[in-house]
C-alpha atoms as a PDB file:
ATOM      1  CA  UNK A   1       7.908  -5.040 -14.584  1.00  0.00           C
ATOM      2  CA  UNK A   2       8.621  -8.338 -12.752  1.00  0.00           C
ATOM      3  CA  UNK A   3       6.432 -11.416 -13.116  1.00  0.00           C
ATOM      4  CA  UNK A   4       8.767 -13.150 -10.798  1.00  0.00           C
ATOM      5  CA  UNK A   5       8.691 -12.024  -6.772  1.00  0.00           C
ATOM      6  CA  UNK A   6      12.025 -10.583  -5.687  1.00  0.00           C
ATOM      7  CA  UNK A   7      15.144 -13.063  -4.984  1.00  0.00           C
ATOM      8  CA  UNK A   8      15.262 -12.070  -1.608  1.00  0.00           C
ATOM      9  CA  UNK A   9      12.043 -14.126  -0.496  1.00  0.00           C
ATOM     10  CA  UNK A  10      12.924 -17.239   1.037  1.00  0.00           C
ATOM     11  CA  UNK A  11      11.653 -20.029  -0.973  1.00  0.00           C
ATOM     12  CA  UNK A  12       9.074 -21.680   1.899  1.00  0.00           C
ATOM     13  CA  UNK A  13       6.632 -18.882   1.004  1.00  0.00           C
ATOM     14  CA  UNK A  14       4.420 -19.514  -1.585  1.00  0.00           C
ATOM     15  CA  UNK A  15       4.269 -16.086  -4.135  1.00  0.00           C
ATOM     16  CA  UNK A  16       0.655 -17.266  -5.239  1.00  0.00           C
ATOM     17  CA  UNK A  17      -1.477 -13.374  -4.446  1.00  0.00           C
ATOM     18  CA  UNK A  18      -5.116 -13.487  -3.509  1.00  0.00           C
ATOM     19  CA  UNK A  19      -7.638 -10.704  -4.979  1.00  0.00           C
ATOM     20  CA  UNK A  20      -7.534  -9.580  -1.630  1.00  0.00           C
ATOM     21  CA  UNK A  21      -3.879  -8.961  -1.915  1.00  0.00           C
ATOM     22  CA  UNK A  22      -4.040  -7.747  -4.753  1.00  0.00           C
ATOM     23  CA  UNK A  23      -6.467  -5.166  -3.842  1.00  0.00           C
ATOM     24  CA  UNK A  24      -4.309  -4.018  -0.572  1.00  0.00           C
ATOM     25  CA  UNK A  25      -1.505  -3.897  -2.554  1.00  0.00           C
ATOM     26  CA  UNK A  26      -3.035  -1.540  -4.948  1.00  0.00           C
ATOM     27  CA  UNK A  27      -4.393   0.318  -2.495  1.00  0.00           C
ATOM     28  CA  UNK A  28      -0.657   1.156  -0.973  1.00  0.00           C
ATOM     29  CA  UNK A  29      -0.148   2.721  -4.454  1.00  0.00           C
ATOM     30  CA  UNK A  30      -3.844   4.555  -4.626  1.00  0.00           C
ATOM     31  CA  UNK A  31      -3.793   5.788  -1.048  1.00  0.00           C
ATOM     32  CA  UNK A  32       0.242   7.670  -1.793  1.00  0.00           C
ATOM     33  CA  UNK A  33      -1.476   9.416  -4.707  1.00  0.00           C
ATOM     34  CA  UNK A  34      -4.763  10.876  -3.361  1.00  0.00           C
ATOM     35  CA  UNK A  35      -2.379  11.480  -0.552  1.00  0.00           C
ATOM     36  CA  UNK A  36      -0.228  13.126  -3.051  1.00  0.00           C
ATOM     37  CA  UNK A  37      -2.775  15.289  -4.463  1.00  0.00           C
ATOM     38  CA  UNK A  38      -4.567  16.342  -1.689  1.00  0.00           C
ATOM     39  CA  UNK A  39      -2.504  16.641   1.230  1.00  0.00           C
ATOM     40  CA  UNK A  40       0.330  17.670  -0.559  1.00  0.00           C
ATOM     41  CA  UNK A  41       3.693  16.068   1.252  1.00  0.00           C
ATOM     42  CA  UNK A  42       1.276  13.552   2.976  1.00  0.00           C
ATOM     43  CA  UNK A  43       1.687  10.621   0.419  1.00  0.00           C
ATOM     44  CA  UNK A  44       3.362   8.331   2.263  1.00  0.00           C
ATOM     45  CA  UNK A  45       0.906   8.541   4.654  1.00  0.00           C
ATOM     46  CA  UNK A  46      -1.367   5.866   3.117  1.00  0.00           C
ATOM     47  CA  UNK A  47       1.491   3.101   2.313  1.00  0.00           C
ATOM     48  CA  UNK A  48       2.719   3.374   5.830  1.00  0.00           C
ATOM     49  CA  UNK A  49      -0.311   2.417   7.454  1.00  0.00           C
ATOM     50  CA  UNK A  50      -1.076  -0.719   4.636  1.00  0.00           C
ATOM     51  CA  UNK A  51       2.785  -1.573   5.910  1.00  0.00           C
ATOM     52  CA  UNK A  52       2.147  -1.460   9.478  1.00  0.00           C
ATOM     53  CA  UNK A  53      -0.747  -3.308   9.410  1.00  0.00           C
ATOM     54  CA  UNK A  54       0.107  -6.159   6.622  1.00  0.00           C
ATOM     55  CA  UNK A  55       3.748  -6.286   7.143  1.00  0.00           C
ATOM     56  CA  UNK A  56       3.900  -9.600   8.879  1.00  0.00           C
ATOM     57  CA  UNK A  57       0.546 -11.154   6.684  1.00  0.00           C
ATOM     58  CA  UNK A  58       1.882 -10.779   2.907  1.00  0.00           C
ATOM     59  CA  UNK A  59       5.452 -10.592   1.392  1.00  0.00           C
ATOM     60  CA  UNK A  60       2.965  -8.859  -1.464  1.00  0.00           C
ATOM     61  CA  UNK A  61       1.204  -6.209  -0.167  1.00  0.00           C
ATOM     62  CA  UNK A  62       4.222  -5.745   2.230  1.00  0.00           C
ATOM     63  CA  UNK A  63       6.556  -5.312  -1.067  1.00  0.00           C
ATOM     64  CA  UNK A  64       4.107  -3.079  -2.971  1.00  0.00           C
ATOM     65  CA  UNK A  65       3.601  -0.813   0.411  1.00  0.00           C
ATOM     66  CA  UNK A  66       7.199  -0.759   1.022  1.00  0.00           C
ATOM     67  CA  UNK A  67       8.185   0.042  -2.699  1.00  0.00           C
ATOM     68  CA  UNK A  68       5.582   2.990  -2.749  1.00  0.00           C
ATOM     69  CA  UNK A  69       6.596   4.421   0.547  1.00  0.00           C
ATOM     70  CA  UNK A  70      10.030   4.725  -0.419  1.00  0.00           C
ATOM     71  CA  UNK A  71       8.797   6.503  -3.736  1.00  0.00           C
ATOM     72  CA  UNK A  72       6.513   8.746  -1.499  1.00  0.00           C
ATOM     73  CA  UNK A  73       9.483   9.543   0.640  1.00  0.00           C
ATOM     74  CA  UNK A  74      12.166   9.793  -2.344  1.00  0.00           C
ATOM     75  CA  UNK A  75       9.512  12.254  -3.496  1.00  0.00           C
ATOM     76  CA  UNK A  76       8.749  14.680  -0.773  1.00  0.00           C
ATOM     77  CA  UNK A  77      13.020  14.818  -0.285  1.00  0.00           C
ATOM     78  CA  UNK A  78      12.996  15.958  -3.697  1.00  0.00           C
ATOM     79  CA  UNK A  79      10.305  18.382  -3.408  1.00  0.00           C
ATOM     80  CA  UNK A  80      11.485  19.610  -0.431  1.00  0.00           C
ATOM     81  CA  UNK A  81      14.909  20.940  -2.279  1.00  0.00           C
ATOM     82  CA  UNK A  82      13.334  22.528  -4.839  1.00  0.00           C
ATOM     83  CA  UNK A  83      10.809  24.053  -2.992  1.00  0.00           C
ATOM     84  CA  UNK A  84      14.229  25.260  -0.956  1.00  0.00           C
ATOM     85  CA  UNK A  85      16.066  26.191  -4.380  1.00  0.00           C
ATOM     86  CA  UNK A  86      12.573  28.208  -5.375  1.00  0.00           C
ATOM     87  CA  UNK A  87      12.334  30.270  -1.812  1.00  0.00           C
ATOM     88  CA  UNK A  88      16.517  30.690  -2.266  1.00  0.00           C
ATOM     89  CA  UNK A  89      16.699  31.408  -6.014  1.00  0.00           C
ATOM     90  CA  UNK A  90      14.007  34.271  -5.406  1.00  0.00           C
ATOM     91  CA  UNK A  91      16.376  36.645  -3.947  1.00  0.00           C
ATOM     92  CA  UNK A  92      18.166  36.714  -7.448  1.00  0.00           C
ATOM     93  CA  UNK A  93      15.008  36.359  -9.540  1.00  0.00           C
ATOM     94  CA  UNK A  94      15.786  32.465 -10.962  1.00  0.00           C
ATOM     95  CA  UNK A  95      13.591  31.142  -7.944  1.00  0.00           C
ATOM     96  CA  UNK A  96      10.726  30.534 -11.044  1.00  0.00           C
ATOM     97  CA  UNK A  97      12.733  28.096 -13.349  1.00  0.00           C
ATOM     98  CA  UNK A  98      12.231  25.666 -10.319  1.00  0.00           C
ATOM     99  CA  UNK A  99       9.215  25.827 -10.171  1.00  0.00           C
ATOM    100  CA  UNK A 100       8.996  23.998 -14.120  1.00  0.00           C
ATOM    101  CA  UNK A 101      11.151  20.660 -12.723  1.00  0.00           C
ATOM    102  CA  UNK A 102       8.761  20.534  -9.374  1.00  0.00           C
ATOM    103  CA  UNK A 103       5.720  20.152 -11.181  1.00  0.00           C
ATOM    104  CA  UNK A 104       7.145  17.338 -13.938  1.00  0.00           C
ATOM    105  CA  UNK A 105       8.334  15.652 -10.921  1.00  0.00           C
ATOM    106  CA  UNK A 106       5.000  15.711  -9.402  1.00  0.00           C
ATOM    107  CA  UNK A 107       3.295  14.610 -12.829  1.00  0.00           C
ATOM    108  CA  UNK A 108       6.230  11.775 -13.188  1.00  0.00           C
ATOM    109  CA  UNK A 109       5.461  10.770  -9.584  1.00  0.00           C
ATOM    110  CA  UNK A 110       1.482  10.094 -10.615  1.00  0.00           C
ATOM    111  CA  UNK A 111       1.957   8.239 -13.596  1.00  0.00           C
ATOM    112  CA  UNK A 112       4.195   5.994 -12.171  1.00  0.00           C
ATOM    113  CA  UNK A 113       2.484   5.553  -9.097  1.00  0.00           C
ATOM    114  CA  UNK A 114      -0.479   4.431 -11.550  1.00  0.00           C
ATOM    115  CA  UNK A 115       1.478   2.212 -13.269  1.00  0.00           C
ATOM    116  CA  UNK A 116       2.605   0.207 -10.263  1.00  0.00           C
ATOM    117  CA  UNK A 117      -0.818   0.286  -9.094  1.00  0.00           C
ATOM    118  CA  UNK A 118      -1.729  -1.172 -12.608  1.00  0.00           C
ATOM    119  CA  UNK A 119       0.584  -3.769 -11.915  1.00  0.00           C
ATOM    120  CA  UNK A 120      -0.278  -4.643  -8.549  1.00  0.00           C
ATOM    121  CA  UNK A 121      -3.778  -5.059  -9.408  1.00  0.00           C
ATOM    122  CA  UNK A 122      -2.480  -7.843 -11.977  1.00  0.00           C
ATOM    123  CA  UNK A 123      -0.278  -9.685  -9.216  1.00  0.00           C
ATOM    124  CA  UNK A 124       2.969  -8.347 -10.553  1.00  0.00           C
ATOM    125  CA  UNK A 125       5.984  -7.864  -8.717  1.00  0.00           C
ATOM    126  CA  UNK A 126       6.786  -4.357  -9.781  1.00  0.00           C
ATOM    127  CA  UNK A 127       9.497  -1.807  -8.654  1.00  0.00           C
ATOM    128  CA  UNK A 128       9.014   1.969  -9.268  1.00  0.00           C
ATOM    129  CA  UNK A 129      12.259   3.695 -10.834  1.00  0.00           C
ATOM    130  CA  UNK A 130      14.150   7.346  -9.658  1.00  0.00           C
ATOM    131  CA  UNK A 131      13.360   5.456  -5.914  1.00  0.00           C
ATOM    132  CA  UNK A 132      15.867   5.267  -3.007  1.00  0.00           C
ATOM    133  CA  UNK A 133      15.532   2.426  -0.543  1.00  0.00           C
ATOM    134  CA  UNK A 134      14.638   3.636   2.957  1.00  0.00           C
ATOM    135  CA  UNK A 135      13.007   0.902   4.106  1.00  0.00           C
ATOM    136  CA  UNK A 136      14.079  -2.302   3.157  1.00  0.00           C
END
């Protein structure tokens, strides 16, 4: 976990979060998992929005939305090829051992969502691992 912000922030801004940013910020990570959980694929959903609407206001909440968005997204490509490799292993009856790496995926997704949302809430500048950069 980084106490530092990134070193791609231009040095005029001032990395000092509010609570307020705080809170958004770890609200980008709480909205991707009840989006997680209850509308399945949806999670990404939630840090979208907080991007859209703070992207231009906060290098912070803009580079905890960001960071969980392109977990959310890493996620549902992932879940979307197993969920494939499940449907195609079923014709030869292996379609079930698929089903054991989707659900630790799901349960690794969580936790570290949690974490970063643990970290956010402290004004750390995290980064969530097994995530590819979409949105930069």
């Amino acid at each position: 976990m980084l106490d530092q912000p990134p070193p791609n922030l231009p040095p005029a801004l001032n990395p000092i979060t509010t609570e307020n940013e705080k809170n958004l910020a770890m609200l980008s990570h709480l909205t991707a998992i009840i989006g997680l959980l209850i509308a399945g694929g949806l999670g990404f959903l939630g840090p979208l929005i907080i991007l859209l609407i703070h992207k231009e206001k906060s290098n912070f909440i803009s580079y905890h939305a960001k960071n969980s968005l392109n977990h959310q997204l890493t996620l549902l490509i992932a879940c979307l090829v197993l969920w494939l490799l499940i449907f195609l292993g079923s014709f030869v009856c292996i379609g079930i051992l698929f089903v054991f790496p989707l659900i630790a995926i799901i349960i690794l997704s969580v936790v570290l969502e949690i974490m970063a949302c643990i970290s956010a809430s402290r004004g750390e500048w995290t980064r969530l691992p097994f995530t590819i950069e979409f949105v930069k």
